[in-house]
N, C-alpha and C. Protein backbone atom coordinates (compact mmCIF):
# COMPACT_ATOMS: atom_id res chain seq x y z
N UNK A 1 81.69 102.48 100.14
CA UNK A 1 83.10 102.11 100.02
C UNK A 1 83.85 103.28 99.40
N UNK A 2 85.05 103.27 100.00
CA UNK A 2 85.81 104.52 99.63
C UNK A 2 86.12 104.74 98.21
N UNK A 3 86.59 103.22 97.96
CA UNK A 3 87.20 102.88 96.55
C UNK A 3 86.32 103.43 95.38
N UNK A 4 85.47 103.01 95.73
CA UNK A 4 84.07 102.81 94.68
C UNK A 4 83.90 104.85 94.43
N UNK A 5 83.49 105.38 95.42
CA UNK A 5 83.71 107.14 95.43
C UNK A 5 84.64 107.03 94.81
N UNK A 6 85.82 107.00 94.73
CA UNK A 6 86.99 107.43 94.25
C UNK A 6 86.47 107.18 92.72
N UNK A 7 86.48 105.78 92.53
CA UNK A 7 86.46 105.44 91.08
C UNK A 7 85.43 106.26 90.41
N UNK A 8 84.47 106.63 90.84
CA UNK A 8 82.95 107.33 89.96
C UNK A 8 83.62 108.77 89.95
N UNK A 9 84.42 109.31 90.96
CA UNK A 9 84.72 110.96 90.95
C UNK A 9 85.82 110.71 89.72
N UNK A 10 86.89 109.88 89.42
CA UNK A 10 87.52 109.92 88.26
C UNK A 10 87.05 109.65 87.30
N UNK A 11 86.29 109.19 87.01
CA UNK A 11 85.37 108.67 85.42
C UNK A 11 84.74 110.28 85.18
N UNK A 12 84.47 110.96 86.31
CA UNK A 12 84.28 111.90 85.70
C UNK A 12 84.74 113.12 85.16
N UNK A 13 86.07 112.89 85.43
CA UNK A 13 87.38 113.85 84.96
C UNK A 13 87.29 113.37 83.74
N UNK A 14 87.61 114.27 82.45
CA UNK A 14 88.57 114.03 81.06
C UNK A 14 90.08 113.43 80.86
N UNK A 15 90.15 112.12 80.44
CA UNK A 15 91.09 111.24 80.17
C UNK A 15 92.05 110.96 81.29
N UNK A 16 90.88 110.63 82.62
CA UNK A 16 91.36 110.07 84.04
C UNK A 16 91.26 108.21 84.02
N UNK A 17 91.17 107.64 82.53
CA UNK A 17 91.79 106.14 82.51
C UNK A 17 92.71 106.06 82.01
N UNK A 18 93.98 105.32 82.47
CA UNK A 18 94.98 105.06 82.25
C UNK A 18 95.18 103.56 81.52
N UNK A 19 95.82 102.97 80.80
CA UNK A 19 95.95 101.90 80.87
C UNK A 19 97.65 101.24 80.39
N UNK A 20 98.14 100.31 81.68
CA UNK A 20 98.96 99.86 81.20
C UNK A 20 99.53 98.89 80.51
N UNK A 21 100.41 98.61 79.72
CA UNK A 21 100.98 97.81 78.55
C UNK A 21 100.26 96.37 78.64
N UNK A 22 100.95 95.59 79.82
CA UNK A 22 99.32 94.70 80.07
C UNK A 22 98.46 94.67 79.94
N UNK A 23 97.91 95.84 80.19
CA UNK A 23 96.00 95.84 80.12
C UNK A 23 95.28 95.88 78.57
N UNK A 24 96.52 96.31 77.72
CA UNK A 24 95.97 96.78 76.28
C UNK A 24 96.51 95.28 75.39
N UNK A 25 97.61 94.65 75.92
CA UNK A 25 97.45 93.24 75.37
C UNK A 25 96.15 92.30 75.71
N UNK A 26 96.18 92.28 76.91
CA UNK A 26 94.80 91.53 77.68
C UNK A 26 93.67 92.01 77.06
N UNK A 27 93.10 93.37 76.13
CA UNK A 27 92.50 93.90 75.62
C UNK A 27 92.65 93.21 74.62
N UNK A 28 93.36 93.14 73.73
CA UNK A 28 93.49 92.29 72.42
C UNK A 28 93.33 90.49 72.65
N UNK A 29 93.56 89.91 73.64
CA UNK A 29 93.55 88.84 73.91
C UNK A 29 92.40 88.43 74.08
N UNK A 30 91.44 89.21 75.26
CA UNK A 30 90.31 88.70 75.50
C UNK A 30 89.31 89.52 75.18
N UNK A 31 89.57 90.18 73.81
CA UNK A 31 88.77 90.39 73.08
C UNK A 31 87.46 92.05 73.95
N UNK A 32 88.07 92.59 74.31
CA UNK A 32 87.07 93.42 75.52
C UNK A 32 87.95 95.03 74.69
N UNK A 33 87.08 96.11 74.93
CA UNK A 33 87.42 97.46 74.52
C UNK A 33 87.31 98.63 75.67
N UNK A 34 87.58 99.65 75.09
CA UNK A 34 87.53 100.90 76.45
C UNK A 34 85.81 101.01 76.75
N UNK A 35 84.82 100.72 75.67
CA UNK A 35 83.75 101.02 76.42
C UNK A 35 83.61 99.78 77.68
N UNK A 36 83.59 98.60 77.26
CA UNK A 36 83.69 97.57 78.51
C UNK A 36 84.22 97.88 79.63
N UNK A 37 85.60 97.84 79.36
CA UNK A 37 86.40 99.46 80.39
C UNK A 37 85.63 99.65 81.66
N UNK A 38 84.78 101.07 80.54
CA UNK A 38 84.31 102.00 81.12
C UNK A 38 82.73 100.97 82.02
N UNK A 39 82.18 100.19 81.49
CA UNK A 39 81.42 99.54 81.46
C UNK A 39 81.31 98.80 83.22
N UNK A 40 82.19 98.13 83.26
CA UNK A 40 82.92 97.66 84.48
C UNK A 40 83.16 98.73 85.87
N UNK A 41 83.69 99.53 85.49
CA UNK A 41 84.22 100.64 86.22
C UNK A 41 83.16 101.30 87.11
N UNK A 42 82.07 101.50 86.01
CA UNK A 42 80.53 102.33 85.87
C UNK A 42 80.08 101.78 87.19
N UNK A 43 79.62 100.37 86.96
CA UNK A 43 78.52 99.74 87.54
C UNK A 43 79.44 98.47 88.60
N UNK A 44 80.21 97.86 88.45
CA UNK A 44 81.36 96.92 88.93
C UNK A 44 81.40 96.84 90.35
N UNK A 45 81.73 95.55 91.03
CA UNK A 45 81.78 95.72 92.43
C UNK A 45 83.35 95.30 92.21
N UNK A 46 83.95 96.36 94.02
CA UNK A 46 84.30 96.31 94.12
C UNK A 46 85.12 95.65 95.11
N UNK A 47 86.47 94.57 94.79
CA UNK A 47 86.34 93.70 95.68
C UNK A 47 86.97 94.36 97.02
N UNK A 48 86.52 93.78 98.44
CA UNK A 48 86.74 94.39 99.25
C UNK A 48 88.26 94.54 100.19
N UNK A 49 89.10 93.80 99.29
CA UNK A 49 90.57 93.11 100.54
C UNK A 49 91.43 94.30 98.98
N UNK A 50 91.78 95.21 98.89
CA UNK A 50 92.80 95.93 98.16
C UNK A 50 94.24 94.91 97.93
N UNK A 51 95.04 95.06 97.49
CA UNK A 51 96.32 94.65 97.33
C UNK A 51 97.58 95.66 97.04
N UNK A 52 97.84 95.56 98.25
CA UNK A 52 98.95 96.75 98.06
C UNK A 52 100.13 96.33 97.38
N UNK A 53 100.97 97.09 96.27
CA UNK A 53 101.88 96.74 95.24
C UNK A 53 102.90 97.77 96.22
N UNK A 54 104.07 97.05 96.34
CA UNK A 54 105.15 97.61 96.89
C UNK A 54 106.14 98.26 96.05
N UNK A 55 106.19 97.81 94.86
CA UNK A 55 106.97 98.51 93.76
C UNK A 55 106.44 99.83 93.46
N UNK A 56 105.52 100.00 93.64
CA UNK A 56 104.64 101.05 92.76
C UNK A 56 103.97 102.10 93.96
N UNK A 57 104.08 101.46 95.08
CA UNK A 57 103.34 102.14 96.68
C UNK A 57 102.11 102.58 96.27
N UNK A 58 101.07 101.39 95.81
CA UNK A 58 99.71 101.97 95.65
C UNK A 58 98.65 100.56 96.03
N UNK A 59 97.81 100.81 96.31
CA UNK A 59 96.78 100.14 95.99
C UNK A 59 96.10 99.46 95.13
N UNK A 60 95.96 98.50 94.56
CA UNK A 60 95.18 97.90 93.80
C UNK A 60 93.76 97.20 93.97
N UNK A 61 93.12 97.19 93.16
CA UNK A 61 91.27 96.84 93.37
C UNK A 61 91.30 96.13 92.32
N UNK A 62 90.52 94.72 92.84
CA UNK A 62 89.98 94.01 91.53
C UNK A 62 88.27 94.69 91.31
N UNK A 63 87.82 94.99 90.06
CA UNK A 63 86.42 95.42 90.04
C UNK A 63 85.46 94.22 89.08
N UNK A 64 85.00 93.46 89.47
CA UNK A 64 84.31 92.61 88.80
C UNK A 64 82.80 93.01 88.14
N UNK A 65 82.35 92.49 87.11
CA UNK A 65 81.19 93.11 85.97
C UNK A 65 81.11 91.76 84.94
N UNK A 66 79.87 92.43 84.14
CA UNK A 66 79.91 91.68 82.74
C UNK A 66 80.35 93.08 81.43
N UNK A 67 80.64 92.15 80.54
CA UNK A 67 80.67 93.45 79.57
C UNK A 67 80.01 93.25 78.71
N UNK A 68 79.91 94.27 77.64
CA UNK A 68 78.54 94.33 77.26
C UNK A 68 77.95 93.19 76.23
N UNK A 69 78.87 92.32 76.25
CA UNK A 69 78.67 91.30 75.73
C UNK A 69 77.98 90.07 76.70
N UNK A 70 78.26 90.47 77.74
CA UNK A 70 77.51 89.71 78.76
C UNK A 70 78.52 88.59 79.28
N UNK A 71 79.85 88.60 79.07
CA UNK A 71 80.76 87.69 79.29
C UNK A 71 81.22 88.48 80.74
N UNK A 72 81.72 87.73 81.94
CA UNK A 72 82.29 88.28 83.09
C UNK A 72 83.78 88.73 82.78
N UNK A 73 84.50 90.01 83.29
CA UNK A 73 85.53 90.82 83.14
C UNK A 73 85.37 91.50 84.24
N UNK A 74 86.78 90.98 85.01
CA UNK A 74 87.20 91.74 86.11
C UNK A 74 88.65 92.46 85.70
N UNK A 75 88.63 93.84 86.18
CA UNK A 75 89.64 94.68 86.30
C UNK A 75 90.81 94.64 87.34
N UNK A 76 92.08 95.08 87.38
CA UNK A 76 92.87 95.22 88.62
C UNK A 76 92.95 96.56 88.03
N UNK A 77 92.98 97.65 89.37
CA UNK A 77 93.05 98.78 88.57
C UNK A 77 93.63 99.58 89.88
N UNK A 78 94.70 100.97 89.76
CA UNK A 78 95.40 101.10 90.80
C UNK A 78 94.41 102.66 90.77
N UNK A 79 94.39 103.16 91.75
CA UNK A 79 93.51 104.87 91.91
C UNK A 79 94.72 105.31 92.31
N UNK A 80 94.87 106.62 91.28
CA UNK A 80 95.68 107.82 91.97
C UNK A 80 94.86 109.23 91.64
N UNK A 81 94.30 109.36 92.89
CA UNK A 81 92.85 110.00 93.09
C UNK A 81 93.83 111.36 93.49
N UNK A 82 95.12 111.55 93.62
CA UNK A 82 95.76 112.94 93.78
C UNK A 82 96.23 113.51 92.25
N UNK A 83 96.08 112.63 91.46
CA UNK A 83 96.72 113.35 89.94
C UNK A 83 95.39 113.01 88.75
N UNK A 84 94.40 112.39 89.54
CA UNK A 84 93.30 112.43 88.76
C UNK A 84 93.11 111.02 87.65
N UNK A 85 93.62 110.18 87.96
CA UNK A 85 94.00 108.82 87.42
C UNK A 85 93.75 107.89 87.72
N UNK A 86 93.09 106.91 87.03
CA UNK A 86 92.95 105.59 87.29
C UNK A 86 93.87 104.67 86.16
N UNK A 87 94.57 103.48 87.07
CA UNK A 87 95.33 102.77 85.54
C UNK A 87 94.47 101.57 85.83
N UNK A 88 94.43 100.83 84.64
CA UNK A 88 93.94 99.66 84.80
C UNK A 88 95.20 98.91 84.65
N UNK A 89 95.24 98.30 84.82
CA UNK A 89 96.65 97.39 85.50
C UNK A 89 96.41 95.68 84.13
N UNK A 90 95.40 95.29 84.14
CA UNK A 90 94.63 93.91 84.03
C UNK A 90 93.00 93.68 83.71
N UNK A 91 93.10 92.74 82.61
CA UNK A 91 91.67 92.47 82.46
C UNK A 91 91.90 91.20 82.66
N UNK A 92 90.70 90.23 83.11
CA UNK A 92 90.65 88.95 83.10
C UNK A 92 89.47 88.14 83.30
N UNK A 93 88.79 87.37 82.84
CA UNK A 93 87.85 86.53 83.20
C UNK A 93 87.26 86.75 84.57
N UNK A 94 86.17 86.64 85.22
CA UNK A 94 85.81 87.01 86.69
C UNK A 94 86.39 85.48 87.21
């Protein structure tokens, strides 16, 4: 899957996660950190139907995982694989 390449070639850039204002409340809410994050991202499937955001003209991926707590956490996360970026958009329960 394309997505999935994309996501592993940015994890391996220096400070290619993004996260937006949402994602860092949802962080405090449901209790999850950047290693989980990263955790998800790592190993995570990715779901296969994208969601294209018209405001924003990008793509979105839900990536589903456990974190390392062993609780399920799925990501929405948008790739901008031309500026070297991933945002996470959303954390949430799988």
């Amino acid at each position: 899957m394309r997505a999935y390449e994309a996501i592993q070639r940015l994890l391996q850039l220096r400070d290619s996660i993004a996260l937006a204002r949402h994602a860092r409340q949802r962080m405090r809410d449901r209790h999850f950190n950047m290693d989980d994050v990263r955790r998800v991202l790592l190993h995570g499937t990715v779901s296969p139907n994208p969601a294209w955001d018209e405001t924003f003209q990008n793509w979105r991926y839900r990536i589903s995982y456990v974190d390392y707590d062993g609780d399920p956490l799925a990501l929405i996360v948008a790739l901008e694989p031309s500026i070297g970026r991933l945002t996470v958009i959303t954390g949430t329960d799988v």
